[in-house]
PDB file of N, CA and C in Angstrom:
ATOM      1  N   UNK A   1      -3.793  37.385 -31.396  1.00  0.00           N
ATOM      2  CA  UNK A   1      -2.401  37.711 -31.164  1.00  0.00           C
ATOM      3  C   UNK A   1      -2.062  38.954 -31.979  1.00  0.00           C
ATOM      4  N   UNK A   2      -1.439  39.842 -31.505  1.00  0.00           N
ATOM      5  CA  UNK A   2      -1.012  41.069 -31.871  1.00  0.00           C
ATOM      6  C   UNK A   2       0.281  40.974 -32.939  1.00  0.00           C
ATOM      7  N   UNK A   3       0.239  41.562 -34.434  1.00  0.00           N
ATOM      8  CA  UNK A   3       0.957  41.214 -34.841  1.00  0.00           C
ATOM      9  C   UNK A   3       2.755  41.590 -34.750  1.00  0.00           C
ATOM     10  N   UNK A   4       2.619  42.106 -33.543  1.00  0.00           N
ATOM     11  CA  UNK A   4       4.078  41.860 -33.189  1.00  0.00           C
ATOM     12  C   UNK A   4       4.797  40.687 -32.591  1.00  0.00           C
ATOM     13  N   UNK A   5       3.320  40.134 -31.613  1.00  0.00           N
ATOM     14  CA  UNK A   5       3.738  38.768 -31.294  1.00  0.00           C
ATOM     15  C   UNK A   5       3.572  38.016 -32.315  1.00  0.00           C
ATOM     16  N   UNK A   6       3.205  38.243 -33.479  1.00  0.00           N
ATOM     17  CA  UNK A   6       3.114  37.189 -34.731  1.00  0.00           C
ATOM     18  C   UNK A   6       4.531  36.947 -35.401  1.00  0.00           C
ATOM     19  N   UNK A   7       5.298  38.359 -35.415  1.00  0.00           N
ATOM     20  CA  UNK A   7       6.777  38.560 -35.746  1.00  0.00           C
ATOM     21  C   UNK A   7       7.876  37.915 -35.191  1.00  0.00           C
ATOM     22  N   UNK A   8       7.580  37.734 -33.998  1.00  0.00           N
ATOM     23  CA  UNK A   8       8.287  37.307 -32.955  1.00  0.00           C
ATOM     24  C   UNK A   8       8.281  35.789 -32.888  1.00  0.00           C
ATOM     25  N   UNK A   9       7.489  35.446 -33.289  1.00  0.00           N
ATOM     26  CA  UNK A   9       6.991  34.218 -32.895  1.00  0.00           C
ATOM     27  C   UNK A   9       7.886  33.866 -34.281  1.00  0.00           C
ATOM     28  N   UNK A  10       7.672  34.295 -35.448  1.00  0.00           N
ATOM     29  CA  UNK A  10       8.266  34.153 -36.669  1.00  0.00           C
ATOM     30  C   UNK A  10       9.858  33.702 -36.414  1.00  0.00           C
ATOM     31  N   UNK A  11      10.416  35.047 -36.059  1.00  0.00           N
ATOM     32  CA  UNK A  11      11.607  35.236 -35.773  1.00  0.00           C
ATOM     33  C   UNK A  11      12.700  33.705 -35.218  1.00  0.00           C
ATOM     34  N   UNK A  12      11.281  33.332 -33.918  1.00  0.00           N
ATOM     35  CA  UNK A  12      12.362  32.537 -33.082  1.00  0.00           C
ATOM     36  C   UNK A  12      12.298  30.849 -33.875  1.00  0.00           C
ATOM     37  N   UNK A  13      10.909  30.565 -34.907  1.00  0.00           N
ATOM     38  CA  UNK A  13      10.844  29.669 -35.550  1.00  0.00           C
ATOM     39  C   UNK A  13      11.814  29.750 -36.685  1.00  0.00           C
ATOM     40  N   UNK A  14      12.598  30.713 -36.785  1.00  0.00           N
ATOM     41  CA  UNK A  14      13.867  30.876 -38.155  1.00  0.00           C
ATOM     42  C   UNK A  14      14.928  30.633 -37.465  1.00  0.00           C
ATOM     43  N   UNK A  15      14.937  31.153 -36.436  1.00  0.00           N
ATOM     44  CA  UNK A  15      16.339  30.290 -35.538  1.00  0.00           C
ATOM     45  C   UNK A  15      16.397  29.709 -35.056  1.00  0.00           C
ATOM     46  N   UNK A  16      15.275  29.034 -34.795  1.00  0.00           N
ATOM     47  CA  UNK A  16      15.637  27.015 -34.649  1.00  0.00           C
ATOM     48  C   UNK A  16      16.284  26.494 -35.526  1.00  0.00           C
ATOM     49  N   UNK A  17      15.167  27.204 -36.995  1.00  0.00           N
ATOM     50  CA  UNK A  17      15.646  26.486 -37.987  1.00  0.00           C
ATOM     51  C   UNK A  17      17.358  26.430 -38.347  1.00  0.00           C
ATOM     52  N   UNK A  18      17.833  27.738 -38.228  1.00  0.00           N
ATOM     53  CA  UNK A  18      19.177  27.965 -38.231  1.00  0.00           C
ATOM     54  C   UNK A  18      19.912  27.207 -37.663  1.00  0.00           C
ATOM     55  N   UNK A  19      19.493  27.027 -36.090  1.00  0.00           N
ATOM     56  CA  UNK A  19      20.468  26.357 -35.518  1.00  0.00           C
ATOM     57  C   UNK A  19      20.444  24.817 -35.731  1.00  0.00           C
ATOM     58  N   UNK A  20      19.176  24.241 -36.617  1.00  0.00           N
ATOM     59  CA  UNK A  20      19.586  23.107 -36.977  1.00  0.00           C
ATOM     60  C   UNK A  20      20.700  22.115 -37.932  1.00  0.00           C
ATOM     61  N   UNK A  21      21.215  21.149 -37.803  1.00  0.00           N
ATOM     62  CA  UNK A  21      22.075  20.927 -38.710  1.00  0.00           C
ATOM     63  C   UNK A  21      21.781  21.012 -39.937  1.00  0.00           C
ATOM     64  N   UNK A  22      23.063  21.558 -40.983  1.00  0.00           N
ATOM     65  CA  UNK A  22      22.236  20.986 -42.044  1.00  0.00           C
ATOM     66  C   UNK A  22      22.831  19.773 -42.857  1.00  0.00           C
ATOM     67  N   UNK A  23      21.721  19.804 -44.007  1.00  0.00           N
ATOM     68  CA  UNK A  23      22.350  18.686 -44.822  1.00  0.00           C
ATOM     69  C   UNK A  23      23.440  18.533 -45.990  1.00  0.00           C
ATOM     70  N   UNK A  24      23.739  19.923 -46.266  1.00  0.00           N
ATOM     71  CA  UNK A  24      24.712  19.931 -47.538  1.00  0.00           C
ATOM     72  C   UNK A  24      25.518  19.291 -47.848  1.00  0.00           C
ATOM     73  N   UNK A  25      26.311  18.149 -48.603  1.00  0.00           N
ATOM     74  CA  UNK A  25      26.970  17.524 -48.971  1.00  0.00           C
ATOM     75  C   UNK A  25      28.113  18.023 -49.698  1.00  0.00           C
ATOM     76  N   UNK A  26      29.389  17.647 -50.032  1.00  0.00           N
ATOM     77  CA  UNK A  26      30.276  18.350 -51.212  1.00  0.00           C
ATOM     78  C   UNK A  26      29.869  17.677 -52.045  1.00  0.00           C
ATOM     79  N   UNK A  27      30.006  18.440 -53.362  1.00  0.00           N
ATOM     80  CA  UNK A  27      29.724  18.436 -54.567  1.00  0.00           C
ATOM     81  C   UNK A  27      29.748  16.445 -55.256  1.00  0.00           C
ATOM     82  N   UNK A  28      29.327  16.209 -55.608  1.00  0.00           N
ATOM     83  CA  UNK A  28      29.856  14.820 -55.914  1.00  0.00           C
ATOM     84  C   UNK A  28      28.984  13.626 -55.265  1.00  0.00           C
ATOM     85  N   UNK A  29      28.873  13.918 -53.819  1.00  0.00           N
ATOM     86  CA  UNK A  29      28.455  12.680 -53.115  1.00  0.00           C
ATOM     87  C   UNK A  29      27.676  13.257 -52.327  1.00  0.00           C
ATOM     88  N   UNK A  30      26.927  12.043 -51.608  1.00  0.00           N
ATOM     89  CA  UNK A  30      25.534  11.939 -51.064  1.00  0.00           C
ATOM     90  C   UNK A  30      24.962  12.595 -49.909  1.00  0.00           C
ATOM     91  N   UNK A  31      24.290  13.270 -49.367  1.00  0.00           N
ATOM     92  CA  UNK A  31      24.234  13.839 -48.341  1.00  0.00           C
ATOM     93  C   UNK A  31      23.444  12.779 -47.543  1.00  0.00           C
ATOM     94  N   UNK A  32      24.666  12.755 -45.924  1.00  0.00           N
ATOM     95  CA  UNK A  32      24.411  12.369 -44.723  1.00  0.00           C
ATOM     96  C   UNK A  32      22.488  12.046 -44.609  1.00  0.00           C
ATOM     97  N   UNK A  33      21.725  10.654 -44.013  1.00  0.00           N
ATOM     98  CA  UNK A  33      20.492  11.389 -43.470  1.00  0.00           C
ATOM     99  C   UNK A  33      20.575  11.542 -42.317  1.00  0.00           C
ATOM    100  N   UNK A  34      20.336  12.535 -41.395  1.00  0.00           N
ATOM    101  CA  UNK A  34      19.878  13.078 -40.532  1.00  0.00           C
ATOM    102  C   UNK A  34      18.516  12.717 -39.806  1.00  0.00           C
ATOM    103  N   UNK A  35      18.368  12.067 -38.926  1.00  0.00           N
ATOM    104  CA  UNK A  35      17.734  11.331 -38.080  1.00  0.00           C
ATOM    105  C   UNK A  35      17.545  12.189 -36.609  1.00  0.00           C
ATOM    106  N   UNK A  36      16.001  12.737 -36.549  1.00  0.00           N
ATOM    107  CA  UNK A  36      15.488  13.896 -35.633  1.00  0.00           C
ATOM    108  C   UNK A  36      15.771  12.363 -34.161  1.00  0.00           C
ATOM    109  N   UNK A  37      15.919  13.364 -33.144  1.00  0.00           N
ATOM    110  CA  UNK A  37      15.926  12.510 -31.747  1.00  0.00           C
ATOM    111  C   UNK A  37      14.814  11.335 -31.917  1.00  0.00           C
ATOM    112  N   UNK A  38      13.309  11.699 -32.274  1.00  0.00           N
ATOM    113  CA  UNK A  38      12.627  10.825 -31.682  1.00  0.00           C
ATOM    114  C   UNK A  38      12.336   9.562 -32.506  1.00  0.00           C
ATOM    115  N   UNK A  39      13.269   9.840 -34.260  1.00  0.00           N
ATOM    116  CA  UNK A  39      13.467   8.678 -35.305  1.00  0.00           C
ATOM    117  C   UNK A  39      14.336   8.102 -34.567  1.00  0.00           C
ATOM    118  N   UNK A  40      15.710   8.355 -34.272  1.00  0.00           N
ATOM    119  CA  UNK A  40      16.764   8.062 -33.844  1.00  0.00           C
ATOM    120  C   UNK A  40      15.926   6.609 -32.565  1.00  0.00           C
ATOM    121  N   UNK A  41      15.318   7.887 -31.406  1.00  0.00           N
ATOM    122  CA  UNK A  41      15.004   6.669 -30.293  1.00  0.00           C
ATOM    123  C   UNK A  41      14.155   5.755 -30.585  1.00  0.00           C
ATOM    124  N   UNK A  42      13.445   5.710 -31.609  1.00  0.00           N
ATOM    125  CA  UNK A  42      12.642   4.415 -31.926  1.00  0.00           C
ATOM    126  C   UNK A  42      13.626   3.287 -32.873  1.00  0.00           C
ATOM    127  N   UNK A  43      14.798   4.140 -33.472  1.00  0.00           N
ATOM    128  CA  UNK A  43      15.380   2.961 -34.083  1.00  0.00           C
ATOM    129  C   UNK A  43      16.332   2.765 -33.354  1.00  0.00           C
ATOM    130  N   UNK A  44      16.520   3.301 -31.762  1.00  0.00           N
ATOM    131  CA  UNK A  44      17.205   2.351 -31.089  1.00  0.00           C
ATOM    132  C   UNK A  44      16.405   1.566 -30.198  1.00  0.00           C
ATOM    133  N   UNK A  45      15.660   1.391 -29.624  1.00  0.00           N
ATOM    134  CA  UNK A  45      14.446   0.532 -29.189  1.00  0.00           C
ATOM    135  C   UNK A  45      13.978  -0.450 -29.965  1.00  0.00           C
ATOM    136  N   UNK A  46      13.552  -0.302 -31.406  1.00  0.00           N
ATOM    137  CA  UNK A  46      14.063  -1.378 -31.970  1.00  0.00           C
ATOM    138  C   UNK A  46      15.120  -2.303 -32.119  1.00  0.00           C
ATOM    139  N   UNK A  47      16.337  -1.786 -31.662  1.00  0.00           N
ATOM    140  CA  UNK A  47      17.737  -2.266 -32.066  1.00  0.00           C
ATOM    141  C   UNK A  47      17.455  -3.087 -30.464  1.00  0.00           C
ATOM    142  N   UNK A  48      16.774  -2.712 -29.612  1.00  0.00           N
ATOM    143  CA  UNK A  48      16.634  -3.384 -28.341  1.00  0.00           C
ATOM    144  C   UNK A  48      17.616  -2.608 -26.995  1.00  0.00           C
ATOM    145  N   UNK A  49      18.573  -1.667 -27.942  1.00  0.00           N
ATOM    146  CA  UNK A  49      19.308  -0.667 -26.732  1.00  0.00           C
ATOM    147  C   UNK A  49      18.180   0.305 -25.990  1.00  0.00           C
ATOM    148  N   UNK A  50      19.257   0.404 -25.125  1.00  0.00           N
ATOM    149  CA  UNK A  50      18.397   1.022 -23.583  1.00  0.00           C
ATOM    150  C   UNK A  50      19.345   2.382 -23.471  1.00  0.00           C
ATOM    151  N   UNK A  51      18.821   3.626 -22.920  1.00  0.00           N
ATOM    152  CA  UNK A  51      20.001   4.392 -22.106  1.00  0.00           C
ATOM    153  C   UNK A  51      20.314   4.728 -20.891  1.00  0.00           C
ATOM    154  N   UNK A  52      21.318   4.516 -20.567  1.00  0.00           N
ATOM    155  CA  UNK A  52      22.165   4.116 -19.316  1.00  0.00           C
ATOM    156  C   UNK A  52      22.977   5.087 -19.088  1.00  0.00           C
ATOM    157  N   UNK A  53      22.704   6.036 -18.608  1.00  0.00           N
ATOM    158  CA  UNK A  53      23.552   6.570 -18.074  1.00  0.00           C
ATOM    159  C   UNK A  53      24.555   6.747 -16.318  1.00  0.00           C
ATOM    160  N   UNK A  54      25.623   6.983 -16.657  1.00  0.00           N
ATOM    161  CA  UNK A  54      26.918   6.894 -15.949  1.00  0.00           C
ATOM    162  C   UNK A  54      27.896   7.972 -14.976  1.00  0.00           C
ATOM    163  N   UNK A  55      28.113   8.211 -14.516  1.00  0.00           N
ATOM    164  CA  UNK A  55      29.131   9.230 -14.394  1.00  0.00           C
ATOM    165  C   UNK A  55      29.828   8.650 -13.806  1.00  0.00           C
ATOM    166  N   UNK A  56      31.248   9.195 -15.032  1.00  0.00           N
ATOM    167  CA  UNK A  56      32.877   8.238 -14.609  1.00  0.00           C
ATOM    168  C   UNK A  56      33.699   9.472 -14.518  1.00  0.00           C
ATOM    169  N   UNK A  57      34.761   9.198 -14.097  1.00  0.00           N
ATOM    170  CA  UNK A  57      36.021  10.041 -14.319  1.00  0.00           C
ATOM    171  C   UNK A  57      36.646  10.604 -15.367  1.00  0.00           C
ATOM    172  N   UNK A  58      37.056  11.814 -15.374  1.00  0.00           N
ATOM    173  CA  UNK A  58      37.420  12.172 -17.107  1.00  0.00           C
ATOM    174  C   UNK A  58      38.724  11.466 -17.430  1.00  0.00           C
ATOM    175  N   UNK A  59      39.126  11.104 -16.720  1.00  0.00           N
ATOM    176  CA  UNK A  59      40.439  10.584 -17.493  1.00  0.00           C
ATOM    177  C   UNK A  59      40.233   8.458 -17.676  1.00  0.00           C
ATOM    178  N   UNK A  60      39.096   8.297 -17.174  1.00  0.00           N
ATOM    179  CA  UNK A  60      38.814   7.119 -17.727  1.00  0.00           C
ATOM    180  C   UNK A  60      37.916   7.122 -18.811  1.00  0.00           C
ATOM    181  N   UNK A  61      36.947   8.438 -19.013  1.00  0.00           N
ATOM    182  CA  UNK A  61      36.436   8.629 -20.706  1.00  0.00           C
ATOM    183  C   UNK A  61      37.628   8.945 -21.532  1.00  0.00           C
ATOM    184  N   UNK A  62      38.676   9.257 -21.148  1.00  0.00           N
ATOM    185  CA  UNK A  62      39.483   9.712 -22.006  1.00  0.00           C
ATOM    186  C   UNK A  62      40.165   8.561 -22.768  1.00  0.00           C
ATOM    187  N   UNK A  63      40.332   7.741 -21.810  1.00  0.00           N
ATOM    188  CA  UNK A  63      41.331   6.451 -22.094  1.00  0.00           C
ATOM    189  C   UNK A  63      39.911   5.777 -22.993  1.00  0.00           C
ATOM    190  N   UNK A  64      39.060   5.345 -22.654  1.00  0.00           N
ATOM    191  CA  UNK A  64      37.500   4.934 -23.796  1.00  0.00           C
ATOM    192  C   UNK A  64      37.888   5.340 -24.767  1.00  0.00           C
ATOM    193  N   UNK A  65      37.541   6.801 -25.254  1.00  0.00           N
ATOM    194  CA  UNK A  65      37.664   7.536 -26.236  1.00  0.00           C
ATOM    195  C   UNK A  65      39.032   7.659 -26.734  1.00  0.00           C
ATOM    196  N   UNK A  66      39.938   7.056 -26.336  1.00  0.00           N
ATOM    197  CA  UNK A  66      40.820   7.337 -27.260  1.00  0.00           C
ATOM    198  C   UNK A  66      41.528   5.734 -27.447  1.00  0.00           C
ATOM    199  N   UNK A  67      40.549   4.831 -26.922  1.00  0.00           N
ATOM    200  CA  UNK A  67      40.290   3.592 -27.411  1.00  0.00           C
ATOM    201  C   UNK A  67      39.433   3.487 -28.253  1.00  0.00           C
ATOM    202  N   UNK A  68      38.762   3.862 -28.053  1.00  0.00           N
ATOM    203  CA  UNK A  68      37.534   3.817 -29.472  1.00  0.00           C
ATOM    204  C   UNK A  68      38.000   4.476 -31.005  1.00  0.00           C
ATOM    205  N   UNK A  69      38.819   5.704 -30.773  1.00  0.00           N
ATOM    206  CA  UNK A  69      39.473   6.216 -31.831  1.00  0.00           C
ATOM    207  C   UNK A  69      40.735   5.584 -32.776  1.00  0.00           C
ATOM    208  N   UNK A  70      41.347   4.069 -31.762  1.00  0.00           N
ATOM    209  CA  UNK A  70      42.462   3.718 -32.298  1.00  0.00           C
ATOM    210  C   UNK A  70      42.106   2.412 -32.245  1.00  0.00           C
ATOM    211  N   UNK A  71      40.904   1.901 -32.192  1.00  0.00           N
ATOM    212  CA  UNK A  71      40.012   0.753 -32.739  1.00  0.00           C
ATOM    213  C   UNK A  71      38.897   1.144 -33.971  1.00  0.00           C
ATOM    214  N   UNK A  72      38.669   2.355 -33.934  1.00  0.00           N
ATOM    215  CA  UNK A  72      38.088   2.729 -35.282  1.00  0.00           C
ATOM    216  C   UNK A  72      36.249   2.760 -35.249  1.00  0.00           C
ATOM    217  N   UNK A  73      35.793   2.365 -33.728  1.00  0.00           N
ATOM    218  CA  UNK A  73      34.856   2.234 -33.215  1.00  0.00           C
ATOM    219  C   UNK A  73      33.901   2.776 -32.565  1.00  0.00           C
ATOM    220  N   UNK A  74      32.823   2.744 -32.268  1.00  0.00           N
ATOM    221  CA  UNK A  74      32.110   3.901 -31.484  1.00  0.00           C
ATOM    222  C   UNK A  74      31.896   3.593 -30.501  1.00  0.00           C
ATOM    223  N   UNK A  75      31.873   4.526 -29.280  1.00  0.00           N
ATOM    224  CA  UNK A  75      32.115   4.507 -27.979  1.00  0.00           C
ATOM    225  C   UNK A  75      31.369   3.669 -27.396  1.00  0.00           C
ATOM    226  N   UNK A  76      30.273   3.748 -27.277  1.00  0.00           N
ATOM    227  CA  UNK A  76      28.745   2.788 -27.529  1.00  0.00           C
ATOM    228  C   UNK A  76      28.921   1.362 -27.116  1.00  0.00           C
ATOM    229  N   UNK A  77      30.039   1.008 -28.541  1.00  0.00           N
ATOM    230  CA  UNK A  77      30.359  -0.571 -29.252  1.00  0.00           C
ATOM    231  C   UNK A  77      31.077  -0.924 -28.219  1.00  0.00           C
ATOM    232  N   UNK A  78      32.238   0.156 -27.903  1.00  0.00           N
ATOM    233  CA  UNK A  78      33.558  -0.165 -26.837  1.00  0.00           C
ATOM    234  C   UNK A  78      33.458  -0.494 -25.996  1.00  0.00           C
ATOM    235  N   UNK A  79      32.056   0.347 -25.001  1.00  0.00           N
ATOM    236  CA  UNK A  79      31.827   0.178 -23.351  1.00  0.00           C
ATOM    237  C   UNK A  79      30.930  -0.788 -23.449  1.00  0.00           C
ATOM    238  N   UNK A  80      30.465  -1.510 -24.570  1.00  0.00           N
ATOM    239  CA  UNK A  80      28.818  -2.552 -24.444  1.00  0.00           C
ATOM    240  C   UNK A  80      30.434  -3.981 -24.476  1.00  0.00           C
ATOM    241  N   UNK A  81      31.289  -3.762 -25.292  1.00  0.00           N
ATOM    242  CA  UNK A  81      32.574  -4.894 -25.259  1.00  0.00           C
ATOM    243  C   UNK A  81      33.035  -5.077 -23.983  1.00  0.00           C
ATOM    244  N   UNK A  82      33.326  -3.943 -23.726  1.00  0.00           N
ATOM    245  CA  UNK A  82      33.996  -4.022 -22.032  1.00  0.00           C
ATOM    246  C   UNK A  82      33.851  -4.148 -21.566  1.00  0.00           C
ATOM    247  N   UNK A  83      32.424  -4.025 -20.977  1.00  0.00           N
ATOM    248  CA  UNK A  83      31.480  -4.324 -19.971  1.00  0.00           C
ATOM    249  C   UNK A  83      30.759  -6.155 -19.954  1.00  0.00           C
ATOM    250  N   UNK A  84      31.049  -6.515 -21.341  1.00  0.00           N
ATOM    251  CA  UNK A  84      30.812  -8.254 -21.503  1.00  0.00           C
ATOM    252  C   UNK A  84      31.984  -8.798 -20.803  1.00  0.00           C
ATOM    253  N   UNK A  85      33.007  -7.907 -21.229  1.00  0.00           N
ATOM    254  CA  UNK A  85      34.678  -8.842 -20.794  1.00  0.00           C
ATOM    255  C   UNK A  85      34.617  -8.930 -19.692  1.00  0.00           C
ATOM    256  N   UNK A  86      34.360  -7.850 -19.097  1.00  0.00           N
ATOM    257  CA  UNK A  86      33.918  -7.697 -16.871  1.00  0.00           C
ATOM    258  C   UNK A  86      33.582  -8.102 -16.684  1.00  0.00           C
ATOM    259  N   UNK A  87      32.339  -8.551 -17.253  1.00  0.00           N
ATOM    260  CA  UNK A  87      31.160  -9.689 -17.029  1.00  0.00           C
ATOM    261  C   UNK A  87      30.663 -10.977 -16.847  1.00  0.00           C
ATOM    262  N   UNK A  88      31.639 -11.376 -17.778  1.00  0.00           N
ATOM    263  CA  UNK A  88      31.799 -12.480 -18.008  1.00  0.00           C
ATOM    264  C   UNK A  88      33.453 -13.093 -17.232  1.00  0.00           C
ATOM    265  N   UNK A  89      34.570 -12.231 -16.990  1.00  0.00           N
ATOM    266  CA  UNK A  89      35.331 -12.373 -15.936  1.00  0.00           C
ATOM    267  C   UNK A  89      34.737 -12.758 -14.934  1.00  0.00           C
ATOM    268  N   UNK A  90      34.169 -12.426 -14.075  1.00  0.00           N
ATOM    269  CA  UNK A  90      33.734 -12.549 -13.088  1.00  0.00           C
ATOM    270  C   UNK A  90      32.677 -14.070 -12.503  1.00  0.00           C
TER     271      UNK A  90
END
């Protein structure tokens, strides 16, 4: 490889890095861990969740999400609740 493609190659491995999150914390307390996609999907496969995806209407994510925000909850928790209550209605 020619060392311009060596530069280059450099270059675009520094702005991944960039564009990754980072970890900095404020002064005092603990920094967040950060969990890469494929930690993340094994510790939800362990957890026994699946992903499911949907396509709904925006103004019925809206009403979710701004149920989930004034229950204090994650969206996740809300639609796996809601979807028992339907469920079990029936």
């Amino acid at each position: 490889m020619k060392k311009s493609g060596m530069a280059k190659m450099q270059a675009m491995k520094l702005s991944g890095k960039m564009k990754q999150p980072g970890t900095a914390a404020p002064f005092g307390q603990v920094a967040p861990v950060v969990l890469d996609r494929r930690d993340q999907r094994k510790l939800d496969q362990s957890l026994g969740l699946v992903p499911f995806a949907v396509k709904l209407n925006s103004d019925l994510v809206q009403q979710v999400q701004t149920l989930a925000q004034q229950r204090e909850c994650g969206v996740n928790e809300l639609v796996a609740e809601l979807l028992k209550q339907a469920l079990a209605a029936q």
